[in-house]
C-alpha atoms as a PDB file:
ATOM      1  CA  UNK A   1       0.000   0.000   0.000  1.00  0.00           C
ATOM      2  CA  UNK A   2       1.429   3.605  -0.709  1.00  0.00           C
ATOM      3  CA  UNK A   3       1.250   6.131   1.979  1.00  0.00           C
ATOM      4  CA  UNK A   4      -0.382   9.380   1.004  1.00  0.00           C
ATOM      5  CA  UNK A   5       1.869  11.841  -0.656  1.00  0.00           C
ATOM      6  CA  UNK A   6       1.479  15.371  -0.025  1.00  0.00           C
ATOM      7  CA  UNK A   7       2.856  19.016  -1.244  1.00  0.00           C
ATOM      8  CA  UNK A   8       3.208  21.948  -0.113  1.00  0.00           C
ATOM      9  CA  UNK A   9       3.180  25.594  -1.319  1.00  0.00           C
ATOM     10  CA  UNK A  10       3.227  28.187   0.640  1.00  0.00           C
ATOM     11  CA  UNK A  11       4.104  32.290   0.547  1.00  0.00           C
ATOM     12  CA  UNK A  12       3.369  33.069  -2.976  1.00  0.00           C
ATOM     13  CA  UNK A  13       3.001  36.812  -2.832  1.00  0.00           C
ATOM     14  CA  UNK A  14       1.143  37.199  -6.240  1.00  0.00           C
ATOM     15  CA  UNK A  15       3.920  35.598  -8.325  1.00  0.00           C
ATOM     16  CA  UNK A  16       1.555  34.069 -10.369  1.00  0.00           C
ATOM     17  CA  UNK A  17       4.269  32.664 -12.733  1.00  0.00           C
ATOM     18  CA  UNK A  18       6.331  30.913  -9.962  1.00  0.00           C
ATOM     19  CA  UNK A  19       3.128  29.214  -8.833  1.00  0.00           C
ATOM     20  CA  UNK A  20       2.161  28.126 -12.261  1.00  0.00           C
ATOM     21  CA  UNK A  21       5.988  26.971 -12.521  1.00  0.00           C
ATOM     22  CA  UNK A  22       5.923  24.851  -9.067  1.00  0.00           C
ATOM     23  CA  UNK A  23       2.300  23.581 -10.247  1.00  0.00           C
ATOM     24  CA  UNK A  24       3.485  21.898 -13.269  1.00  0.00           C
ATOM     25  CA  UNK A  25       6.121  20.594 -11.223  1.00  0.00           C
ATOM     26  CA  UNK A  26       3.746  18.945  -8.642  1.00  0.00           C
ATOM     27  CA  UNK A  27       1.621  17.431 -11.651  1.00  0.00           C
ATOM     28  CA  UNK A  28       4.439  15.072 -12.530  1.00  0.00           C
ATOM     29  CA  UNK A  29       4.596  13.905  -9.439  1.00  0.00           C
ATOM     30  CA  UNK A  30       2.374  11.554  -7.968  1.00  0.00           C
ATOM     31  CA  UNK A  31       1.069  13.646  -5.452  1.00  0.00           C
ATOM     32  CA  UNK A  32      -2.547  12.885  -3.969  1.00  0.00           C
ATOM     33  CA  UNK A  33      -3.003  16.314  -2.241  1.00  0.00           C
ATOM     34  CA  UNK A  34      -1.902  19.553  -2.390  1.00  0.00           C
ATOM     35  CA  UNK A  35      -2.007  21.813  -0.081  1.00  0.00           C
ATOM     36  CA  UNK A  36      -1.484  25.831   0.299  1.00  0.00           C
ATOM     37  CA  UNK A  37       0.051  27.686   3.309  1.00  0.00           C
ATOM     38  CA  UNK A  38      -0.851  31.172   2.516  1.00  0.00           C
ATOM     39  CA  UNK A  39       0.031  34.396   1.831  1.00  0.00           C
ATOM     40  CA  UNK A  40      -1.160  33.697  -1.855  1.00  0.00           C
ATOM     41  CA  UNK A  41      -1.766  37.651  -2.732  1.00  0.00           C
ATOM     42  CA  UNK A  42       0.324  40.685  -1.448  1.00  0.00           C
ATOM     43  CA  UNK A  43      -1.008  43.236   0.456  1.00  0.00           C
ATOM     44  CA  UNK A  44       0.216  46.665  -0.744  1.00  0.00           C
ATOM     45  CA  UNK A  45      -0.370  47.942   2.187  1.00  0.00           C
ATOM     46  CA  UNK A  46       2.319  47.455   5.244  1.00  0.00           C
ATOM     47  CA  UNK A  47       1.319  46.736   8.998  1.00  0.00           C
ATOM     48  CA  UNK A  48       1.544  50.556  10.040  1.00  0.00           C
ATOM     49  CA  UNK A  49       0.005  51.896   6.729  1.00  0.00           C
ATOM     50  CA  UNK A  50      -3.168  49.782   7.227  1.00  0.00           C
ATOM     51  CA  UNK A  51      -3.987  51.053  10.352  1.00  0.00           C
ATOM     52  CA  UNK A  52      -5.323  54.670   9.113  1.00  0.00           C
ATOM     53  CA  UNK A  53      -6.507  53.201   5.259  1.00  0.00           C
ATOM     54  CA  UNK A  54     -10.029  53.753   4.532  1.00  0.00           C
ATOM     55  CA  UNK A  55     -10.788  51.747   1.373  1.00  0.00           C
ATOM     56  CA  UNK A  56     -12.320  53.965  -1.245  1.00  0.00           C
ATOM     57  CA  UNK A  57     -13.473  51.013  -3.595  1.00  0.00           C
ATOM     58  CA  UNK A  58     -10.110  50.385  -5.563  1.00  0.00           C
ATOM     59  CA  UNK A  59      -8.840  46.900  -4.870  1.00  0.00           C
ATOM     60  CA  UNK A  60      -5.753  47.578  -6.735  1.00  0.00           C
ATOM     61  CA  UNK A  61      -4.978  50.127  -4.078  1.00  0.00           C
ATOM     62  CA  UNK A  62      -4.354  47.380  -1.566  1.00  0.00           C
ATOM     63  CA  UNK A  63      -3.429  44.174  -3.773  1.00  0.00           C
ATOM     64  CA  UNK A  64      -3.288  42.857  -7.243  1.00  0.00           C
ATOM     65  CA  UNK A  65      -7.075  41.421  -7.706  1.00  0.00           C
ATOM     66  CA  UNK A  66      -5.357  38.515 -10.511  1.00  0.00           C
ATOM     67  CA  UNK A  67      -8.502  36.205 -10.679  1.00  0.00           C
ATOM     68  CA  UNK A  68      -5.377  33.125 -12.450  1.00  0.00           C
ATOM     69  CA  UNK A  69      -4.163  32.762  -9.041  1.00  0.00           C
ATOM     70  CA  UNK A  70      -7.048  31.462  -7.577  1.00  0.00           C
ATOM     71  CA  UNK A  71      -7.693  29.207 -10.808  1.00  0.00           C
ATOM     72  CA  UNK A  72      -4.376  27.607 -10.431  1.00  0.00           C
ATOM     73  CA  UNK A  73      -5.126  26.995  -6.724  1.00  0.00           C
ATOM     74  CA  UNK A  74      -8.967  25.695  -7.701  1.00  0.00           C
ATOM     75  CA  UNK A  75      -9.194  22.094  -6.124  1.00  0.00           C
ATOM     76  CA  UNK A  76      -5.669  22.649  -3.955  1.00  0.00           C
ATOM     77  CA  UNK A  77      -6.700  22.631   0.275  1.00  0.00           C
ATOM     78  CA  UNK A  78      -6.001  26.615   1.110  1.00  0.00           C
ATOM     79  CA  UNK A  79      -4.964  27.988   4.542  1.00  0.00           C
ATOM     80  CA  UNK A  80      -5.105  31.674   4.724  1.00  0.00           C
ATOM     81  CA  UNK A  81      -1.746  33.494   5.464  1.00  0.00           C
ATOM     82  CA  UNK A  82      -1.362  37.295   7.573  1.00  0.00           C
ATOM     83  CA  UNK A  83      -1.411  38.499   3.742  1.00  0.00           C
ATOM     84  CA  UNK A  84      -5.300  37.693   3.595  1.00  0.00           C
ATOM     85  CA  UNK A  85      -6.080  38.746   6.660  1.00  0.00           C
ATOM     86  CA  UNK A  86      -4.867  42.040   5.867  1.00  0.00           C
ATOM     87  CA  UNK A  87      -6.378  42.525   2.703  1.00  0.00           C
ATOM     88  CA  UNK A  88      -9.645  40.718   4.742  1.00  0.00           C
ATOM     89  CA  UNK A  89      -9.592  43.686   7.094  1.00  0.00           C
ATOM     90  CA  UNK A  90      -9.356  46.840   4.501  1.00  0.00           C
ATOM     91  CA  UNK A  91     -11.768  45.775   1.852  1.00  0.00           C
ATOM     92  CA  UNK A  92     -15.331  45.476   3.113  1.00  0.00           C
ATOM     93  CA  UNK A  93     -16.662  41.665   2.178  1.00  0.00           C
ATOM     94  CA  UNK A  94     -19.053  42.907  -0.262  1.00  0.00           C
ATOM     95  CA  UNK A  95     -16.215  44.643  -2.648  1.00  0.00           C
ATOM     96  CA  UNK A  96     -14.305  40.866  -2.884  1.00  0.00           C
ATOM     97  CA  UNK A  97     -14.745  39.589  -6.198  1.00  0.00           C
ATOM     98  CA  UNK A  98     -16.283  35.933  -5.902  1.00  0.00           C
ATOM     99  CA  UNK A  99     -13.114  34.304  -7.457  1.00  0.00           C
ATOM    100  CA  UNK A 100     -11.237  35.551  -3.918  1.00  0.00           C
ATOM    101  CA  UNK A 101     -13.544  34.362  -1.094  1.00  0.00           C
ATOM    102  CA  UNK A 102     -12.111  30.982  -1.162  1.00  0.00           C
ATOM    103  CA  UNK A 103      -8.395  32.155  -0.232  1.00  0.00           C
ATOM    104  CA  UNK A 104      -9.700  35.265   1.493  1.00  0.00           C
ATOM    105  CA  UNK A 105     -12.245  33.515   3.241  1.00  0.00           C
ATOM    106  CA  UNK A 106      -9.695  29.872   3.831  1.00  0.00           C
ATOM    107  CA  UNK A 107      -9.229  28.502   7.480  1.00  0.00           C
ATOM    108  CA  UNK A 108      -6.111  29.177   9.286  1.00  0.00           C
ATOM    109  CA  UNK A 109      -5.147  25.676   9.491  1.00  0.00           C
ATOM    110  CA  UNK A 110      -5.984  22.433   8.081  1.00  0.00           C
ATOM    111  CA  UNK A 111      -5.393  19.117  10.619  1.00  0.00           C
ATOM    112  CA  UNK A 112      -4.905  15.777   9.582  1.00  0.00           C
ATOM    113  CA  UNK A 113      -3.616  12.749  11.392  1.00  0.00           C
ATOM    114  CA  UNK A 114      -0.430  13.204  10.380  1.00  0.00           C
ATOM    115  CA  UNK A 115       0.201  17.110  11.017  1.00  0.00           C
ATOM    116  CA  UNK A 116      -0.823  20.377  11.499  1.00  0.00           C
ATOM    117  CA  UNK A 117      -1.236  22.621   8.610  1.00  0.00           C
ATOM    118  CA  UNK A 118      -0.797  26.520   8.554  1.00  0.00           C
ATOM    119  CA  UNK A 119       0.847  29.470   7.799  1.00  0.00           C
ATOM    120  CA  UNK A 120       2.426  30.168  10.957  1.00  0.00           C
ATOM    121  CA  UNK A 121       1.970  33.597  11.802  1.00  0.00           C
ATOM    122  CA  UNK A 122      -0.087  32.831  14.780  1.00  0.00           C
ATOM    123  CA  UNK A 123       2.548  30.580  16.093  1.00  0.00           C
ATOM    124  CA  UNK A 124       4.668  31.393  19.320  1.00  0.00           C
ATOM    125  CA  UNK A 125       7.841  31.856  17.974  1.00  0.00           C
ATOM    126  CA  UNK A 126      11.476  31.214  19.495  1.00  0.00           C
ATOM    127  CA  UNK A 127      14.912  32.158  18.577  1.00  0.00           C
ATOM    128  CA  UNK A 128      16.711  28.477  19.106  1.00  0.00           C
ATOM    129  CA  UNK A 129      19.830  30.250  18.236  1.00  0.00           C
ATOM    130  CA  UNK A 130      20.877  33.598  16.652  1.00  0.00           C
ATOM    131  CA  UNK A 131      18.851  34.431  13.498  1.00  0.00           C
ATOM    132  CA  UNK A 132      16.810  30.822  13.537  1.00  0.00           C
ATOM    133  CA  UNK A 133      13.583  31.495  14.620  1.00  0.00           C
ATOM    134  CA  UNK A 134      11.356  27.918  15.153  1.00  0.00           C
ATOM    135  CA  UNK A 135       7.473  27.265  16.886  1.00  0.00           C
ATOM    136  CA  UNK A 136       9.612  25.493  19.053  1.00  0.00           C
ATOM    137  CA  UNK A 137       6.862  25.425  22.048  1.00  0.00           C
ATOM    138  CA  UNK A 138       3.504  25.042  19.854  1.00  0.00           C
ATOM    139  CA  UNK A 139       1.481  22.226  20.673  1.00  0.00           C
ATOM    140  CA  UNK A 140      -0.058  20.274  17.453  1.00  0.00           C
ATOM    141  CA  UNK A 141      -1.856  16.931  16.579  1.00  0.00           C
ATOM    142  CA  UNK A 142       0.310  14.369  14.830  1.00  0.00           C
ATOM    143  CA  UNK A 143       3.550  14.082  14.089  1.00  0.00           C
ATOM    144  CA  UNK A 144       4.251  17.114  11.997  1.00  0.00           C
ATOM    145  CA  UNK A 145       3.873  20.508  11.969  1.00  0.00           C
ATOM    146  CA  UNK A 146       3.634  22.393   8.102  1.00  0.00           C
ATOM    147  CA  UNK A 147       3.867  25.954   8.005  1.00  0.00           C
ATOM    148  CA  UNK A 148       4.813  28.724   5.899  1.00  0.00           C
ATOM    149  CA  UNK A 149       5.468  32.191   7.129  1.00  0.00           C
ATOM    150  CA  UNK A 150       9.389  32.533   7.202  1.00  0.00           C
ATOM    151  CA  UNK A 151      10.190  31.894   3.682  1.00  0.00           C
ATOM    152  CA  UNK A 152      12.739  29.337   4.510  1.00  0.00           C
ATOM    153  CA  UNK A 153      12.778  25.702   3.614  1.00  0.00           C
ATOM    154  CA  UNK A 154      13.579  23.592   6.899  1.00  0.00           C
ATOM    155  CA  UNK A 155      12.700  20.860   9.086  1.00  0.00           C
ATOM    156  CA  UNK A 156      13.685  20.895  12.335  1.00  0.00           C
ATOM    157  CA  UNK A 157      13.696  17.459  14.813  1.00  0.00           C
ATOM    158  CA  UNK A 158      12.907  19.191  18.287  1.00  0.00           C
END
């Protein structure tokens, strides 16, 4: 019997190209689930610059609105990153185009026998040594915890 085979995506920032790229190479694997970590669009609006925004009806004032990226990710388990939530929090539900609820609108996490799925911003994080921050002291199902947030590749045996 095969064991389940899983990928992983995760902090995409709108580069719609890079996604289709890693796609393609997920298809010729034989992968039974795929699964996204976040941070699919970029919010064009920082932390401190999305306190005092008031929306005024322009999407593209506070992220690309590029309806492929949620086509590519159609039928792929989503996890929304700190990048939705932003955009989540400055444009008023009505104004999301319909092709966005489903990564604006994605759980923060996605559990499975196996692991914990996330992006990770929510995580307590801990520097284990200079300039390596970890979720050293989260507490998850499983045996694994998945999570995006850091833009590194890693896995770490605590």
């Amino acid at each position: 019997m095969r064991a389940v085979r899983h990928a992983v995506v995760t902090d995409i920032h709108a580069d719609t190209t890079r996604l289709r790229a890693v796609l393609d190479g997920i298809r010729e694997q034989e992968v039974d689930h795929v699964v996204c970590l976040g941070d699919v669009f970029e919010c064009r609006l920082g932390k401190g610059a999305a306190t005092e925004y008031e929306f005024d009806g322009q999407l593209t004032d506070v992220f690309d609105p590029d309806p492929e990226l949620a086509r590519l990710l159609d039928g792929v388990r989503l996890v929304r990153g700190n990048q939705e939530e932003r955009i989540r929090s400055l444009v008023p539900d009505h104004h999301l185009p319909d092709w966005s609820r489903p990564l604006l609108h994605a759980p923060l996490e996605h559990r499975t026998d196996f692991a914990l799925y996330c992006h990770g911003h929510p995580l307590p994080w801990r520097e284990l040594t200079p300039g390596l921050w970890c979720p050293a002291d989260t507490d998850f199902p499983g045996r694994a915890l998945v999570h995006g947030h850091h833009h590194r590749s890693a896995l770490y045996r605590l």
